[in-house]
PDB file of N, CA and C in Angstrom:
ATOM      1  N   UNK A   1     -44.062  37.474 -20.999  1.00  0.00           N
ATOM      2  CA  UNK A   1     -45.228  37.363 -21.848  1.00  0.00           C
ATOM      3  C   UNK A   1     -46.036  38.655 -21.784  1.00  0.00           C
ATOM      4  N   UNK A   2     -46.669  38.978 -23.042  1.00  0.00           N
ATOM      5  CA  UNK A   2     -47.336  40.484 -22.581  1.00  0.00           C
ATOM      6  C   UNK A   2     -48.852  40.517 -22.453  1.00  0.00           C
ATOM      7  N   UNK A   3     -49.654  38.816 -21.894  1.00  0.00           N
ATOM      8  CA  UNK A   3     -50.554  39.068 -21.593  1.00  0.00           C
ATOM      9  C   UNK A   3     -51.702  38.415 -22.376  1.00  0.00           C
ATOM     10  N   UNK A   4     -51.198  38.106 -23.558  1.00  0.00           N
ATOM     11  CA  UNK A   4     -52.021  37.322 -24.293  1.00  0.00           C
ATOM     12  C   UNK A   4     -52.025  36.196 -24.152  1.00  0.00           C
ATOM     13  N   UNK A   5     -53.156  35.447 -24.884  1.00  0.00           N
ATOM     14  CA  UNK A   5     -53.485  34.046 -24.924  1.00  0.00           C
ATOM     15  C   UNK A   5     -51.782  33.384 -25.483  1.00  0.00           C
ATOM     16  N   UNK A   6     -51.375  32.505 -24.821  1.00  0.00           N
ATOM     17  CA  UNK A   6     -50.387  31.513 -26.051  1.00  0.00           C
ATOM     18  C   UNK A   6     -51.100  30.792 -27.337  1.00  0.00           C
ATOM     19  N   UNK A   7     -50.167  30.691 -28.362  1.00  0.00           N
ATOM     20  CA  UNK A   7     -51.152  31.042 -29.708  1.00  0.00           C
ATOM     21  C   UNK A   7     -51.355  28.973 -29.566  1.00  0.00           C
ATOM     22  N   UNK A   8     -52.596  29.116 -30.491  1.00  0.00           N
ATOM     23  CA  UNK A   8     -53.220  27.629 -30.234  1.00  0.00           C
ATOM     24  C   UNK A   8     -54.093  27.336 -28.947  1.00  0.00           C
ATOM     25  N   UNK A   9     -54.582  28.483 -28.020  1.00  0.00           N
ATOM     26  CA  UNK A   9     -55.641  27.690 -26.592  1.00  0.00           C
ATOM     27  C   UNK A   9     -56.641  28.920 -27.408  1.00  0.00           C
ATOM     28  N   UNK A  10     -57.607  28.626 -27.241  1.00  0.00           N
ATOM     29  CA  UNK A  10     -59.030  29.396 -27.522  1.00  0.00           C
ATOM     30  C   UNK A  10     -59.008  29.996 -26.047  1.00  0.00           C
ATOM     31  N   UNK A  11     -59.242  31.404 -25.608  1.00  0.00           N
ATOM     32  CA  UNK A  11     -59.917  32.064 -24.550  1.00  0.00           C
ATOM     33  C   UNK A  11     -61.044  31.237 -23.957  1.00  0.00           C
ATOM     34  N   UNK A  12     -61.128  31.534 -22.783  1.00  0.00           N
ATOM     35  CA  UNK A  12     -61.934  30.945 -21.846  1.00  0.00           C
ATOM     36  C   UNK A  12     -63.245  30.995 -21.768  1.00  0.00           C
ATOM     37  N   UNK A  13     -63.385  32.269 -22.269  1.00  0.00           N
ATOM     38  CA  UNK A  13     -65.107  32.541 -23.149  1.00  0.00           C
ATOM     39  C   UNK A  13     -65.543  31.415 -24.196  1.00  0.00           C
ATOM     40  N   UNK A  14     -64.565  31.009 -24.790  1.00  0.00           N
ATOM     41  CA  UNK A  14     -64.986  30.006 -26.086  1.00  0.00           C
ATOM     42  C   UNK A  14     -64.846  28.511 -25.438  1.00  0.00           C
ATOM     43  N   UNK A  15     -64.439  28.018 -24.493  1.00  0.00           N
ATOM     44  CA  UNK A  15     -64.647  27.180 -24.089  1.00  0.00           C
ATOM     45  C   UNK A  15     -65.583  26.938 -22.838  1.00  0.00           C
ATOM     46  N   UNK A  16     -65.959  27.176 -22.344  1.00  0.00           N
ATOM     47  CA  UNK A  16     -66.784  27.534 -21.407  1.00  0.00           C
ATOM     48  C   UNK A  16     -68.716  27.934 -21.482  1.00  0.00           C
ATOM     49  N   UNK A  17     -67.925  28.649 -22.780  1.00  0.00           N
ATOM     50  CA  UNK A  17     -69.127  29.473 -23.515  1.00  0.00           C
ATOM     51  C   UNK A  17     -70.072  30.339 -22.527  1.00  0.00           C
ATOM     52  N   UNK A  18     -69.117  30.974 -21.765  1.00  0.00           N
ATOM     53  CA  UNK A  18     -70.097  32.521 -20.962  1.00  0.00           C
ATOM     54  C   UNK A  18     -70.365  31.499 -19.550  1.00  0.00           C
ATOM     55  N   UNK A  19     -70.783  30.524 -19.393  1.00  0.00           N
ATOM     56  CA  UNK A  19     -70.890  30.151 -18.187  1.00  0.00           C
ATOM     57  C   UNK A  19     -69.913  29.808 -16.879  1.00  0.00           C
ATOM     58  N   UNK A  20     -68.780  30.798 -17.159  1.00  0.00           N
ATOM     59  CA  UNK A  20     -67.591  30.224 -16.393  1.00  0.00           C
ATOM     60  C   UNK A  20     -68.098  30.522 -14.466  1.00  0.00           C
ATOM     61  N   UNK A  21     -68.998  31.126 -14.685  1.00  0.00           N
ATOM     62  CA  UNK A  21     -69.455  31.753 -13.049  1.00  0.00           C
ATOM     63  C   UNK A  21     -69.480  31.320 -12.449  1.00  0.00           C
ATOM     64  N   UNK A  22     -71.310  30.107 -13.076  1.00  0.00           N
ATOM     65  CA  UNK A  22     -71.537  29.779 -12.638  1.00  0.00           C
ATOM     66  C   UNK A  22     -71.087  28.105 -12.242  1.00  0.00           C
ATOM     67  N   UNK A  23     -70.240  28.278 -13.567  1.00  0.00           N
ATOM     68  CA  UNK A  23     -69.640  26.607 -13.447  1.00  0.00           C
ATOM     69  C   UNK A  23     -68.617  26.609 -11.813  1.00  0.00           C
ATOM     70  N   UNK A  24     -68.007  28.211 -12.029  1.00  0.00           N
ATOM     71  CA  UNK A  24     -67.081  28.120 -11.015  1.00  0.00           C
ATOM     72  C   UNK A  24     -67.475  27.744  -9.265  1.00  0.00           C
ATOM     73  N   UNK A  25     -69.000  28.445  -9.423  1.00  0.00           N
ATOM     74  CA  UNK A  25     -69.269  28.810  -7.925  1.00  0.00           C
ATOM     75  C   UNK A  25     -69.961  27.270  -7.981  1.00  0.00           C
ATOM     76  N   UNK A  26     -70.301  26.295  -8.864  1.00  0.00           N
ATOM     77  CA  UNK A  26     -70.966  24.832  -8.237  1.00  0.00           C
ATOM     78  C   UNK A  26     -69.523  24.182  -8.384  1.00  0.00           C
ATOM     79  N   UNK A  27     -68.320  24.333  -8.377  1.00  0.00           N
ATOM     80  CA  UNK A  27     -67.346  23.429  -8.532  1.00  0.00           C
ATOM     81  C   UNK A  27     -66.652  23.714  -7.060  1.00  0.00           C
ATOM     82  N   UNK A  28     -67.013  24.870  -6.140  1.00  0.00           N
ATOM     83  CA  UNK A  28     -66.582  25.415  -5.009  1.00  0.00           C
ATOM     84  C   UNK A  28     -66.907  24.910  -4.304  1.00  0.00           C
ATOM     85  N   UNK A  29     -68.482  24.701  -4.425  1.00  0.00           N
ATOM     86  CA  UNK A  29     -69.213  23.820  -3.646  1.00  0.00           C
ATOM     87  C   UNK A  29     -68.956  22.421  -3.491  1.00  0.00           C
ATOM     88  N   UNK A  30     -68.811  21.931  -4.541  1.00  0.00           N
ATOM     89  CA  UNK A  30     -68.522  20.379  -4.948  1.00  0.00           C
ATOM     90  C   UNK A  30     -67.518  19.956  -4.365  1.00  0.00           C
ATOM     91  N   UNK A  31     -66.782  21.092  -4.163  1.00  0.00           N
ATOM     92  CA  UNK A  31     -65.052  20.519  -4.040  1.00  0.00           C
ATOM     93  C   UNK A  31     -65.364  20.718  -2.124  1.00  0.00           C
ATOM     94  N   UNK A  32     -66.202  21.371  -2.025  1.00  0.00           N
ATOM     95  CA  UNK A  32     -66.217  21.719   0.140  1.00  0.00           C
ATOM     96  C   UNK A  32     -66.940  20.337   0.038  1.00  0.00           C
ATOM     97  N   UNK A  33     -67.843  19.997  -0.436  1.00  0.00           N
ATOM     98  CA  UNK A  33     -68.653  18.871  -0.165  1.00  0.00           C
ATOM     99  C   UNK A  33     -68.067  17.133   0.078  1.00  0.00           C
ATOM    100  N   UNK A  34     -67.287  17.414  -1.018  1.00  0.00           N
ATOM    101  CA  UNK A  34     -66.340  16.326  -1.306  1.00  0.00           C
ATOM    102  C   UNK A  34     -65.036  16.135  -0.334  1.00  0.00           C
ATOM    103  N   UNK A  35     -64.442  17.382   0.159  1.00  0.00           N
ATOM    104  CA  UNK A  35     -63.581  17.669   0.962  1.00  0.00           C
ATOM    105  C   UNK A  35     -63.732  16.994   2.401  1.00  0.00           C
ATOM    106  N   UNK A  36     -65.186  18.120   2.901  1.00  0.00           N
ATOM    107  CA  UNK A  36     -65.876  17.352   4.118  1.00  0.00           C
ATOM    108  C   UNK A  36     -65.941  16.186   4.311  1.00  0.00           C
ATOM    109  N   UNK A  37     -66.841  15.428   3.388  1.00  0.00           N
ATOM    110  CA  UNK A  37     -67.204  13.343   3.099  1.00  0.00           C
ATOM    111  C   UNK A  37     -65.422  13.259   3.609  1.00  0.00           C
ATOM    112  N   UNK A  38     -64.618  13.299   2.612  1.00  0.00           N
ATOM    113  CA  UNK A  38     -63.815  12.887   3.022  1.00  0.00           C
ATOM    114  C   UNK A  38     -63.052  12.889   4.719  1.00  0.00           C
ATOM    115  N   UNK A  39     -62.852  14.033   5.107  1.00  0.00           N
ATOM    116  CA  UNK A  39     -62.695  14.196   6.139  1.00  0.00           C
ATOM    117  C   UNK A  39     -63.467  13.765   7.592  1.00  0.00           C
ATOM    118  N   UNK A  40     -64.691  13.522   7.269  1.00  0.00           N
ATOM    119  CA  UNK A  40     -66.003  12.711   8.145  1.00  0.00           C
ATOM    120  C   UNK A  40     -65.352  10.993   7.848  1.00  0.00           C
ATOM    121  N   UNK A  41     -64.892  10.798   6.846  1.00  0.00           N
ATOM    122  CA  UNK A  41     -64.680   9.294   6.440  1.00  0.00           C
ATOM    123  C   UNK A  41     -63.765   8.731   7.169  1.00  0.00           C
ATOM    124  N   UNK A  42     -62.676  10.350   6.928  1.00  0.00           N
ATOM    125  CA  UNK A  42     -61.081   9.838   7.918  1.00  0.00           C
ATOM    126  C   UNK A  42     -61.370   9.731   9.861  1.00  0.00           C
ATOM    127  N   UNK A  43     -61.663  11.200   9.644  1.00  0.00           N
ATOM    128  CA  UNK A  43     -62.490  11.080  11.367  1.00  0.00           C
ATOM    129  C   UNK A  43     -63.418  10.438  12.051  1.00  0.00           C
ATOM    130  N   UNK A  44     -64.049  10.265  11.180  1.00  0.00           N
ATOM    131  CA  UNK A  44     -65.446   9.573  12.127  1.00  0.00           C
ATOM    132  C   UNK A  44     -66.848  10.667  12.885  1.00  0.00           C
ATOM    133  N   UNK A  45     -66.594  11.604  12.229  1.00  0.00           N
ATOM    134  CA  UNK A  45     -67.197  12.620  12.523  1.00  0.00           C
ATOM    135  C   UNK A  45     -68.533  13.107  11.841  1.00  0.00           C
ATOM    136  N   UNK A  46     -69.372  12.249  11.707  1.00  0.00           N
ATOM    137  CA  UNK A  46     -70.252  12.072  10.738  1.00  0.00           C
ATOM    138  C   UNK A  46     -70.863  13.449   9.736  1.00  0.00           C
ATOM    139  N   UNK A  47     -71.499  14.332  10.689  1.00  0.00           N
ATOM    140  CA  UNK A  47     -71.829  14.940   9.760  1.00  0.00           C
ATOM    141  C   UNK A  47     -71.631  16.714   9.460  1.00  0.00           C
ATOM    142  N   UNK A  48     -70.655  16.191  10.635  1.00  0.00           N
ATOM    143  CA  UNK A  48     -69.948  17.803  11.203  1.00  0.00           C
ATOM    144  C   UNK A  48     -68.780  18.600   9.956  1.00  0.00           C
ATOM    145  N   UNK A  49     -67.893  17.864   9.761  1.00  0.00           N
ATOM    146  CA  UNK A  49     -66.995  17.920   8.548  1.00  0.00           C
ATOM    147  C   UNK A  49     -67.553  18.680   7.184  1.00  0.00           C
ATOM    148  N   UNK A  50     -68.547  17.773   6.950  1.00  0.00           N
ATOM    149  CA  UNK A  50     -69.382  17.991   5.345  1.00  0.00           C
ATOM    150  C   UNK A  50     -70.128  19.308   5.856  1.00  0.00           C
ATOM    151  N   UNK A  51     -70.540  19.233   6.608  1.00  0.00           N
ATOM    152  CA  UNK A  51     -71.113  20.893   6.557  1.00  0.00           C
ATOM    153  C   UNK A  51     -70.463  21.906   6.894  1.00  0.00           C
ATOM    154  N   UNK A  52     -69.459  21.674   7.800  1.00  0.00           N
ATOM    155  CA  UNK A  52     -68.618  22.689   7.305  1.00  0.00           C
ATOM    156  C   UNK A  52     -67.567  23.061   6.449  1.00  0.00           C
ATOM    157  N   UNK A  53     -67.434  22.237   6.177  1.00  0.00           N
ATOM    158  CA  UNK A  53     -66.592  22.439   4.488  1.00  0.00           C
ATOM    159  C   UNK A  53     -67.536  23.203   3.306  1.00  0.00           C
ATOM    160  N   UNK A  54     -68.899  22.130   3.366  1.00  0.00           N
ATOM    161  CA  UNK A  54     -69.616  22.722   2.360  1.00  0.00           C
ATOM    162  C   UNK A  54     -70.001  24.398   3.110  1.00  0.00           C
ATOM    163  N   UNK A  55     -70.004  24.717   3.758  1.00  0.00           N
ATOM    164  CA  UNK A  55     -70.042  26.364   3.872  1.00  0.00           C
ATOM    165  C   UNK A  55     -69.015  27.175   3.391  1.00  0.00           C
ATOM    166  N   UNK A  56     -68.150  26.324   3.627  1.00  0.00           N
ATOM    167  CA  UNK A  56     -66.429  27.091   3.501  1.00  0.00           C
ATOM    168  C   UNK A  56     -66.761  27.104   1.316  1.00  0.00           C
ATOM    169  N   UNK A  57     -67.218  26.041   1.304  1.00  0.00           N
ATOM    170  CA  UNK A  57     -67.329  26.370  -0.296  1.00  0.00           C
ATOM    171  C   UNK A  57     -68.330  27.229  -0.637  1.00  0.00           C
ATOM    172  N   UNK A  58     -69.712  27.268  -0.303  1.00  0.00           N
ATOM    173  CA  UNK A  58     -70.252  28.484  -0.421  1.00  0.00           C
ATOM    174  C   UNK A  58     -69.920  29.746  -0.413  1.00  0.00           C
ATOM    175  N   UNK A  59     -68.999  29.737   0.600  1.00  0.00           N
ATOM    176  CA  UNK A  59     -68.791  31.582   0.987  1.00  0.00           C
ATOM    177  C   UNK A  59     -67.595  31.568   0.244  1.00  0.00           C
ATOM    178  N   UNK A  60     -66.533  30.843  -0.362  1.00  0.00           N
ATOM    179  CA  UNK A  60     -65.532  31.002  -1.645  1.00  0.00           C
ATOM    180  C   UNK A  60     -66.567  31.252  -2.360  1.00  0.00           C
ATOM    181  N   UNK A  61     -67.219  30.102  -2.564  1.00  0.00           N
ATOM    182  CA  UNK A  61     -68.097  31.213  -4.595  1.00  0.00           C
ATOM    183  C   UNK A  61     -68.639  32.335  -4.140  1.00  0.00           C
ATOM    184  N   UNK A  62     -68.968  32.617  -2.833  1.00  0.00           N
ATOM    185  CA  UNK A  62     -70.028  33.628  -3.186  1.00  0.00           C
ATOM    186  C   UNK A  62     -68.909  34.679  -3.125  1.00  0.00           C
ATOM    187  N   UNK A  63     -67.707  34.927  -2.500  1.00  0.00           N
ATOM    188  CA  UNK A  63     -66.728  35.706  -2.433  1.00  0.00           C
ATOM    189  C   UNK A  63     -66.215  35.665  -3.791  1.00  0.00           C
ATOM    190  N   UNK A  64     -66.025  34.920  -4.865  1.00  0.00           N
ATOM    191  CA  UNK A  64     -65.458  34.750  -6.188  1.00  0.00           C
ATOM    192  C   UNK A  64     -66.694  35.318  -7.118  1.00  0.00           C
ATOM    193  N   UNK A  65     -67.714  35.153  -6.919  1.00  0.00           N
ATOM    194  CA  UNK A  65     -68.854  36.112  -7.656  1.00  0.00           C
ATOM    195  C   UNK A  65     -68.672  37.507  -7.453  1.00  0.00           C
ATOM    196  N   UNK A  66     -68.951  37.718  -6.386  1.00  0.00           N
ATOM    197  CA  UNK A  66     -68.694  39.128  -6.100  1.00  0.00           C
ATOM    198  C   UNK A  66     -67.352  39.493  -6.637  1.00  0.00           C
ATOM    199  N   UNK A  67     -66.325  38.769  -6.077  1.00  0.00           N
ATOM    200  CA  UNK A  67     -64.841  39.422  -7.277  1.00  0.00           C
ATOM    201  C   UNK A  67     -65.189  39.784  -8.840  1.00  0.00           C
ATOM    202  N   UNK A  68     -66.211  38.927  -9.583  1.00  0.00           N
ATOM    203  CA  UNK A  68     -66.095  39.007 -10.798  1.00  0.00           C
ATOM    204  C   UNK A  68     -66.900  39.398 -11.116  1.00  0.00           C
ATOM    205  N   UNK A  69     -68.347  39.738 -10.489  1.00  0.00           N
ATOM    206  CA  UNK A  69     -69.112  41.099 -10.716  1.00  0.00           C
ATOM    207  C   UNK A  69     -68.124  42.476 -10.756  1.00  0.00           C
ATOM    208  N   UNK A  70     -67.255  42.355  -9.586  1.00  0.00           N
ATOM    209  CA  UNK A  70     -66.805  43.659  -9.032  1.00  0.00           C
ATOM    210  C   UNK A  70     -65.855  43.903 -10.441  1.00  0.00           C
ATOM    211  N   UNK A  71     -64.873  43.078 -11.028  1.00  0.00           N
ATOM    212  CA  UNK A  71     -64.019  43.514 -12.189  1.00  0.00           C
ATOM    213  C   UNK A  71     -65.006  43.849 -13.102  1.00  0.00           C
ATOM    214  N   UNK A  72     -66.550  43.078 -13.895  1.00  0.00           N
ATOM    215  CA  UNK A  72     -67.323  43.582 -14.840  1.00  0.00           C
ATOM    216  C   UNK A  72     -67.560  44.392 -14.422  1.00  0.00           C
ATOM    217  N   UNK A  73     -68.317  45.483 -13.423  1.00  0.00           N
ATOM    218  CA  UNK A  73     -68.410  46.757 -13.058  1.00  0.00           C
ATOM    219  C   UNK A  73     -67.442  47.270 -13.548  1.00  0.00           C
ATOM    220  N   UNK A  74     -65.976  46.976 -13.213  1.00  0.00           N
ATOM    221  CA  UNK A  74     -64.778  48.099 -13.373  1.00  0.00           C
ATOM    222  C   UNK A  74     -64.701  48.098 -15.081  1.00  0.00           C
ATOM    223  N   UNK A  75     -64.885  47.218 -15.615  1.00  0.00           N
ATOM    224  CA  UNK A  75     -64.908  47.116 -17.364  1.00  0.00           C
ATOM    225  C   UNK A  75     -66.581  47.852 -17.773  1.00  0.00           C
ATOM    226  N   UNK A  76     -67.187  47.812 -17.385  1.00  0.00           N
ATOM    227  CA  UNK A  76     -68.267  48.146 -18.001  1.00  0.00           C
ATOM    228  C   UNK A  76     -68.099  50.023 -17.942  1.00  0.00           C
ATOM    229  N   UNK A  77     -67.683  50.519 -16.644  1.00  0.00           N
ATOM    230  CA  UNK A  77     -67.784  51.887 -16.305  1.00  0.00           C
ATOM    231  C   UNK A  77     -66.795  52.925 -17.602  1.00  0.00           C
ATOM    232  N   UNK A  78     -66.080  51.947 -18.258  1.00  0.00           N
ATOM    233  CA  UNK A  78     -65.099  52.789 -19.031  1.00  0.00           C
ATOM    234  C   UNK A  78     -66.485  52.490 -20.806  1.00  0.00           C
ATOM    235  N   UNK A  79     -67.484  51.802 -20.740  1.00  0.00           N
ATOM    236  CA  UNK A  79     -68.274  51.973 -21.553  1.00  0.00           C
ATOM    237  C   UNK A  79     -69.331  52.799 -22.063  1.00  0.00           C
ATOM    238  N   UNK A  80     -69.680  53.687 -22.764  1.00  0.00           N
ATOM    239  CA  UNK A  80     -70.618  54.574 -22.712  1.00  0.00           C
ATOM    240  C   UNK A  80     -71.978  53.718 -22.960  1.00  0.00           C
ATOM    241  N   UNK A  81     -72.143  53.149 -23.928  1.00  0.00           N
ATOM    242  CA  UNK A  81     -73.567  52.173 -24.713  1.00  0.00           C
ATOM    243  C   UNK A  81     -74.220  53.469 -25.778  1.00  0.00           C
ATOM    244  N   UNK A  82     -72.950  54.271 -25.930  1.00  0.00           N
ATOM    245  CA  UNK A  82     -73.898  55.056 -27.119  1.00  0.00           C
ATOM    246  C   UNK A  82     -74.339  56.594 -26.555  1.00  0.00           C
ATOM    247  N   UNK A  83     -74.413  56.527 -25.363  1.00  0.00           N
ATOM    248  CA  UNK A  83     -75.170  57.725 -24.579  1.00  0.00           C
ATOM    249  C   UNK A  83     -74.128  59.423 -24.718  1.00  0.00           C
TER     250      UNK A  83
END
Protein backbone atom coordinates (compact mmCIF):
# COMPACT_ATOMS: atom_id res chain seq x y z
CA UNK A 1 0.00 0.00 0.00
CA UNK A 2 1.60 3.44 -0.60
CA UNK A 3 0.23 5.07 2.37
CA UNK A 4 -3.00 6.34 1.70
CA UNK A 5 -6.33 6.20 3.18
CA UNK A 6 -8.23 2.86 1.61
CA UNK A 7 -10.79 4.48 -0.62
CA UNK A 8 -14.31 4.73 1.30
CA UNK A 9 -12.86 5.53 5.35
CA UNK A 10 -12.81 9.41 5.79
CA UNK A 11 -9.26 10.40 7.56
CA UNK A 12 -9.17 10.62 11.11
CA UNK A 13 -9.36 14.40 11.19
CA UNK A 14 -12.97 14.08 9.79
CA UNK A 15 -14.07 11.81 12.19
CA UNK A 16 -12.83 12.83 15.24
CA UNK A 17 -12.99 16.36 14.14
CA UNK A 18 -9.38 17.74 15.49
CA UNK A 19 -9.96 16.34 18.91
CA UNK A 20 -8.13 13.08 18.53
CA UNK A 21 -5.53 14.21 21.52
CA UNK A 22 -7.39 14.85 23.65
CA UNK A 23 -9.92 12.07 23.20
CA UNK A 24 -6.76 9.89 23.17
CA UNK A 25 -5.05 10.97 26.44
CA UNK A 26 -8.82 10.58 28.55
CA UNK A 27 -9.24 7.07 26.93
CA UNK A 28 -5.53 6.20 28.52
CA UNK A 29 -6.70 7.15 31.53
CA UNK A 30 -10.01 5.39 31.42
CA UNK A 31 -8.57 2.32 30.25
CA UNK A 32 -5.60 2.45 33.63
CA UNK A 33 -8.64 3.20 35.72
CA UNK A 34 -10.75 0.49 34.56
CA UNK A 35 -7.77 -1.89 34.37
CA UNK A 36 -6.85 -1.21 38.11
CA UNK A 37 -10.95 -1.68 39.49
CA UNK A 38 -10.54 -4.63 37.82
CA UNK A 39 -7.52 -5.97 39.15
CA UNK A 40 -8.41 -4.64 42.97
CA UNK A 41 -11.77 -6.76 42.22
CA UNK A 42 -9.66 -9.93 41.27
CA UNK A 43 -7.12 -9.35 44.20
CA UNK A 44 -8.62 -7.89 46.89
CA UNK A 45 -6.38 -5.16 47.00
CA UNK A 46 -8.53 -2.33 47.43
CA UNK A 47 -7.14 0.64 46.45
CA UNK A 48 -3.60 -0.03 45.53
CA UNK A 49 -4.25 -1.50 41.90
CA UNK A 50 -6.51 1.55 40.66
CA UNK A 51 -3.94 3.92 41.44
CA UNK A 52 -1.49 2.48 40.05
CA UNK A 53 -2.74 1.65 36.91
CA UNK A 54 -4.40 4.96 36.76
CA UNK A 55 -0.76 6.52 36.81
CA UNK A 56 0.49 4.03 34.37
CA UNK A 57 -2.37 5.69 32.18
CA UNK A 58 -1.45 9.12 32.85
CA UNK A 59 2.16 8.92 32.03
CA UNK A 60 1.04 6.86 28.51
CA UNK A 61 -1.02 10.04 27.51
CA UNK A 62 1.22 12.28 28.72
CA UNK A 63 4.10 10.31 26.81
CA UNK A 64 1.59 10.08 23.61
CA UNK A 65 1.06 13.98 23.76
CA UNK A 66 4.37 14.75 23.77
CA UNK A 67 4.89 12.14 20.74
CA UNK A 68 2.33 14.14 18.84
CA UNK A 69 3.33 17.56 19.72
CA UNK A 70 6.86 16.32 18.87
CA UNK A 71 5.69 15.03 15.03
CA UNK A 72 3.50 18.64 14.70
CA UNK A 73 6.76 20.43 15.48
CA UNK A 74 8.54 18.20 12.84
CA UNK A 75 5.54 19.18 10.20
CA UNK A 76 5.21 22.62 11.10
CA UNK A 77 9.26 23.42 10.78
CA UNK A 78 9.14 22.56 6.95
CA UNK A 79 6.34 25.61 6.97
CA UNK A 80 7.24 29.14 6.36
CA UNK A 81 3.51 31.08 7.24
CA UNK A 82 4.43 33.51 4.51
CA UNK A 83 7.65 34.96 6.16
Amino acid sequence: MDGKTPRGIPPKEAITGGFSGGVDFFTYIVTGLLIGLFFDWLTGWSPIMTIVWSLLGIGVGAWRMWQRSAEIEEQAEGISHGV
